[in-house]
Protein backbone atom coordinates (compact mmCIF):
# COMPACT_ATOMS: atom_id res chain seq x y z
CA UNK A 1 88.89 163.92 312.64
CA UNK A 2 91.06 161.02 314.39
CA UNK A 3 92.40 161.70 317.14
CA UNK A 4 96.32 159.81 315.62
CA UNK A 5 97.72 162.43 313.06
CA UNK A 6 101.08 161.04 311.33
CA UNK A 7 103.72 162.35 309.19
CA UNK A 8 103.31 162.05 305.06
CA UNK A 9 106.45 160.01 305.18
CA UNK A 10 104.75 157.62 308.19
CA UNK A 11 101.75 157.40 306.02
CA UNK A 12 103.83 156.25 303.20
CA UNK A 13 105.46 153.40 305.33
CA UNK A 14 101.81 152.35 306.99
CA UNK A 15 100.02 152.04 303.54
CA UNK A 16 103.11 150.29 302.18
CA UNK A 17 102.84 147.54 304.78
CA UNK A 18 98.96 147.19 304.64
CA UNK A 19 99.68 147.05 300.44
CA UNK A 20 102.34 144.40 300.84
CA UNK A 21 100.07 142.66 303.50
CA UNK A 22 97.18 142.26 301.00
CA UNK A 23 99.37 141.80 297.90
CA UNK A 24 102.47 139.26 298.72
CA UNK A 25 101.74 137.77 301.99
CA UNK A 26 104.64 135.28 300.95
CA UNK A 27 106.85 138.12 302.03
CA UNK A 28 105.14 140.04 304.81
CA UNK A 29 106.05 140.91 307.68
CA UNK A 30 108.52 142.95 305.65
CA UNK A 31 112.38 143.87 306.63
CA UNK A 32 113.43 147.19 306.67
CA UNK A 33 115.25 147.20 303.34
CA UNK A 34 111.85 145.70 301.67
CA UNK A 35 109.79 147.89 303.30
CA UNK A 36 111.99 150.79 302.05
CA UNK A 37 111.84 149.48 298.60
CA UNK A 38 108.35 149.59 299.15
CA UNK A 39 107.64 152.89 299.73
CA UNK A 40 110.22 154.24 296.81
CA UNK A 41 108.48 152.06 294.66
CA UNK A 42 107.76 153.93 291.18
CA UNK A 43 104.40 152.20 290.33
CA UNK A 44 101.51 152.90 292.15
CA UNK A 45 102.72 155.90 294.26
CA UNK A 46 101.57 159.21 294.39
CA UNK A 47 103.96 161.32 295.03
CA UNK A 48 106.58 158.91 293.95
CA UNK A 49 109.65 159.61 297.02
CA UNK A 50 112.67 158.62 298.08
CA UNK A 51 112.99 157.90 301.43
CA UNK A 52 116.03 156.44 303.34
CA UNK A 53 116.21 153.64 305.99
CA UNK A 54 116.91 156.09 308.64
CA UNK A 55 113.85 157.94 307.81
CA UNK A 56 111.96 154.75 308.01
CA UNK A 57 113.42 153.85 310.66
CA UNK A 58 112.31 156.78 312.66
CA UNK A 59 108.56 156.56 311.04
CA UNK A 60 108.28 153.17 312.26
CA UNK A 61 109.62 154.41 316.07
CA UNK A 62 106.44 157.15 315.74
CA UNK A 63 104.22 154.73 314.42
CA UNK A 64 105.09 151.76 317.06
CA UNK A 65 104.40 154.00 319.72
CA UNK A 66 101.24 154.81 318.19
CA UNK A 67 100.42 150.56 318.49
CA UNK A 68 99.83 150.82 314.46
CA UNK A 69 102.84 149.09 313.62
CA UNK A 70 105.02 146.16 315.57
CA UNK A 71 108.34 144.31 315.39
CA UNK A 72 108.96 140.57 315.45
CA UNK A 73 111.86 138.54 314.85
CA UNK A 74 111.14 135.25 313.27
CA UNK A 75 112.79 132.07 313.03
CA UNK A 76 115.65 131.83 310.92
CA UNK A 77 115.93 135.43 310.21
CA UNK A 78 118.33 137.93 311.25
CA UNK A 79 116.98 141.25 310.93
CA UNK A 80 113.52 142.10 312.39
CA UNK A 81 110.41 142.25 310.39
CA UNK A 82 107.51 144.61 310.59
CA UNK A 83 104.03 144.63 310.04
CA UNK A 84 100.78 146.84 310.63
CA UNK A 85 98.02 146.88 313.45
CA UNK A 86 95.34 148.81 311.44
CA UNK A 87 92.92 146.46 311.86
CA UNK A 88 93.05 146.02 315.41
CA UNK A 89 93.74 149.83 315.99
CA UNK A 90 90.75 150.96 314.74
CA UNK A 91 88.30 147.80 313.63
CA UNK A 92 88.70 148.76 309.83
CA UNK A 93 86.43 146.32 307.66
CA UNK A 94 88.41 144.44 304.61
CA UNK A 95 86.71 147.23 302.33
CA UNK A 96 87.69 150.33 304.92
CA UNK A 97 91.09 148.99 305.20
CA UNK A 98 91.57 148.65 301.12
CA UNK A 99 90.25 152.32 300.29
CA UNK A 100 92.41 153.39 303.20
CA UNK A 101 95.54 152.18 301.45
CA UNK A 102 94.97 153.11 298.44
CA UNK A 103 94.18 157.17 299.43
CA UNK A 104 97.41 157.00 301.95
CA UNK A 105 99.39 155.56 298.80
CA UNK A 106 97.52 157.80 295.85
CA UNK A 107 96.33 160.48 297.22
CA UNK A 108 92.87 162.41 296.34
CA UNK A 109 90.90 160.29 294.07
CA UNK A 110 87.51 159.83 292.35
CA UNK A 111 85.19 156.74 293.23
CA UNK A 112 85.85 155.18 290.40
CA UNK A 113 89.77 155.66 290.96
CA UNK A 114 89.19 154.08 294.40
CA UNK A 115 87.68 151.11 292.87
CA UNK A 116 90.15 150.25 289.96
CA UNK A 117 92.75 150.76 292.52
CA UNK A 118 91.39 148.54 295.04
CA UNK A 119 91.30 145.50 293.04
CA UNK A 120 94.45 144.09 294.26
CA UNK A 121 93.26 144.30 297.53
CA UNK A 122 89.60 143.86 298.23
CA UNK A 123 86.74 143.47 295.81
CA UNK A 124 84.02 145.73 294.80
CA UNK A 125 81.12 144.89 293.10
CA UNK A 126 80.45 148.61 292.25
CA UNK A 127 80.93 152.40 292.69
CA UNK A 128 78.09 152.40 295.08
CA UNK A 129 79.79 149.88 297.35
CA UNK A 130 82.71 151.96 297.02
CA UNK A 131 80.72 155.34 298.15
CA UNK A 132 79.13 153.20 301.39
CA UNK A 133 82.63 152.42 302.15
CA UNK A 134 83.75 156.22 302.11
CA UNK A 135 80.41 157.56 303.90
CA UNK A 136 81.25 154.61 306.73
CA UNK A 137 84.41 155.61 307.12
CA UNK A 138 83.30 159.70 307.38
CA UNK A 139 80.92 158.53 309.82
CA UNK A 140 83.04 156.74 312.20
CA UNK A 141 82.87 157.51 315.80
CA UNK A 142 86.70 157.51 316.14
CA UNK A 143 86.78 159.41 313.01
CA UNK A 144 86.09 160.84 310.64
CA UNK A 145 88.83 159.37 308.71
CA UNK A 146 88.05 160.49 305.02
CA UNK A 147 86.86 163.50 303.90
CA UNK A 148 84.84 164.57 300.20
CA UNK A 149 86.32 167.51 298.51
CA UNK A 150 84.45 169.91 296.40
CA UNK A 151 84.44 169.40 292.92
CA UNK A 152 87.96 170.91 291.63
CA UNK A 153 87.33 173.65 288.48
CA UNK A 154 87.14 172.10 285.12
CA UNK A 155 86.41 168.31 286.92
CA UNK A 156 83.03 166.40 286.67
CA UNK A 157 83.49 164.22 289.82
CA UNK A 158 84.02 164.73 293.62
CA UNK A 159 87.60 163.70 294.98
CA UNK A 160 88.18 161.85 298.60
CA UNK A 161 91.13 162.27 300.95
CA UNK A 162 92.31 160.79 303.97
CA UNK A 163 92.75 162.74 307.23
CA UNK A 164 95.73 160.62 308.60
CA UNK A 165 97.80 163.65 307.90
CA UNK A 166 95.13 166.47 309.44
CA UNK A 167 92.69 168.54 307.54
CA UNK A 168 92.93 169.33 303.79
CA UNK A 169 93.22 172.52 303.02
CA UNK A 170 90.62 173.59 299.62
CA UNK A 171 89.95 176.62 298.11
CA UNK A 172 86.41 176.10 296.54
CA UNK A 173 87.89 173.36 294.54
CA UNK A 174 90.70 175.38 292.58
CA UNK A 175 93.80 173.64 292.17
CA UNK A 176 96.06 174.32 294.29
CA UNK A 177 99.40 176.48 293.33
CA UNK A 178 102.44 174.19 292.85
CA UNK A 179 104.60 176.35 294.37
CA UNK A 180 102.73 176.19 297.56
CA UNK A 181 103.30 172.17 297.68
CA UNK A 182 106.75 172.90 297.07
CA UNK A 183 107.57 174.99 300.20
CA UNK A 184 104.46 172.61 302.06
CA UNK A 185 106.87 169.44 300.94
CA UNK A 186 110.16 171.68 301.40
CA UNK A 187 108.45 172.17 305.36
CA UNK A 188 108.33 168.48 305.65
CA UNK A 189 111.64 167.37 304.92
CA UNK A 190 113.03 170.05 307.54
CA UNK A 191 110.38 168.71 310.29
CA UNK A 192 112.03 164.91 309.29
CA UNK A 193 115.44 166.27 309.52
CA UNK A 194 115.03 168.26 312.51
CA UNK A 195 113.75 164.42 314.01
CA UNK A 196 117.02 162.94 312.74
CA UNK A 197 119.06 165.53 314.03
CA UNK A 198 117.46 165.36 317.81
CA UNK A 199 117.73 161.45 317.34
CA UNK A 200 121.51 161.73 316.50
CA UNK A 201 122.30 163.78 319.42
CA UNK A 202 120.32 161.66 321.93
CA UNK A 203 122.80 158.31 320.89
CA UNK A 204 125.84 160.74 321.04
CA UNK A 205 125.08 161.99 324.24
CA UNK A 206 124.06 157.98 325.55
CA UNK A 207 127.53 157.09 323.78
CA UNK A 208 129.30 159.93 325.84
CA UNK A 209 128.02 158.65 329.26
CA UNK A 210 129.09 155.38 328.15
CA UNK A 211 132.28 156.09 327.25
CA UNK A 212 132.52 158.40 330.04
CA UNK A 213 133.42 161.57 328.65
């Protein structure tokens, strides 16, 4: 598995920048109130969340210091922009990057998923293509980076998942119970406010020697 293991909520910001990259280049790199925009977006999100600037904020912090994301101010603009160094960070090919995005943005999904949702960003002539692109990707060196689940009951076809976020947990291919993802995603958002708090009481306490108190 890769060696960089991020957050769901840092995976949601990543994949939104590589989508937006691929998608509207007119507008990328992207500010921090687009990027949020992006990743509450309703369409083409799986889960669909709502995550605040702060939260972003501190997502892009992890992932800067991880040299997958960077900051630039451009001419005539204000507020910083931000884009993604996925390519460089790992020497993704167009098709690696595309099927990356779309399993960080979508979750678990069939080949044939993969391919109707890579469309907007990279073209494949077929599902086999598509499966070449998985099996390179689960044979990396620096990886592996995507992993094939066993068929789930009552399904015909395989699913693939991304290991950005650590191992996937399957039990022979039963679904999984949904209150189990609730207390998983309930686990989460105390880990993110946890961050938050810690990051609060760093600037009081820098305010406090400033002030002098």
């Amino acid at each position: 598995m890769t060696n960089i293991i991020i957050t769901h909520v840092e995976a949601r910001v990543l994949s939104s920048l590589i989508e937006k990259d691929a998608t509207t280049p007119e507008y990328y790199p992207l500010s921090l109130n687009s990027l949020t925009n992006a990743c509450n977006q309703k369409s083409n999100r799986d889960p669909i969340m709502d995550i605040d600037e702060e939260s972003v904020v501190l997502a892009l912090d992890r992932l800067r210091q991880r040299q997958l994301v960077y900051e630039t101010h451009m001419a005539g603009n204000r507020v910083p922009k931000y884009g993604h160094r996925v390519r460089e960070a790992f020497d993704f090919s167009p098709q690696q990057i595309a099927v990356m995005c779309v399993l960080l943005l979508r979750g678990t999904q069939t080949l044939g998923e993969i391919r109707a949702r890579t469309e907007r960003l990279c073209s494949f002539k077929d599902l086999a293509e598509v499966e070449a692109t998985l099996t390179q990707l689960m044979e990396r060196e620096n990886g592996p980076f995507v992993v094939k689940l066993p068929r789930r009951f009552g399904y015909k076809e395989c699913r693939y998942a991304h290991l950005f976020c650590g191992d996937i947990e399957v039990d022979e291919g039963r679904p999984v119970e949904p209150v189990i993802i609730s207390v998983r995603a309930g686990d989460e958002r105390i880990t993110t406010l946890e961050s938050k708090v810690a990051t609060l009481s760093a600037e009081l306490d820098e305010l406090k020697k400033k002030l002098g108190v």
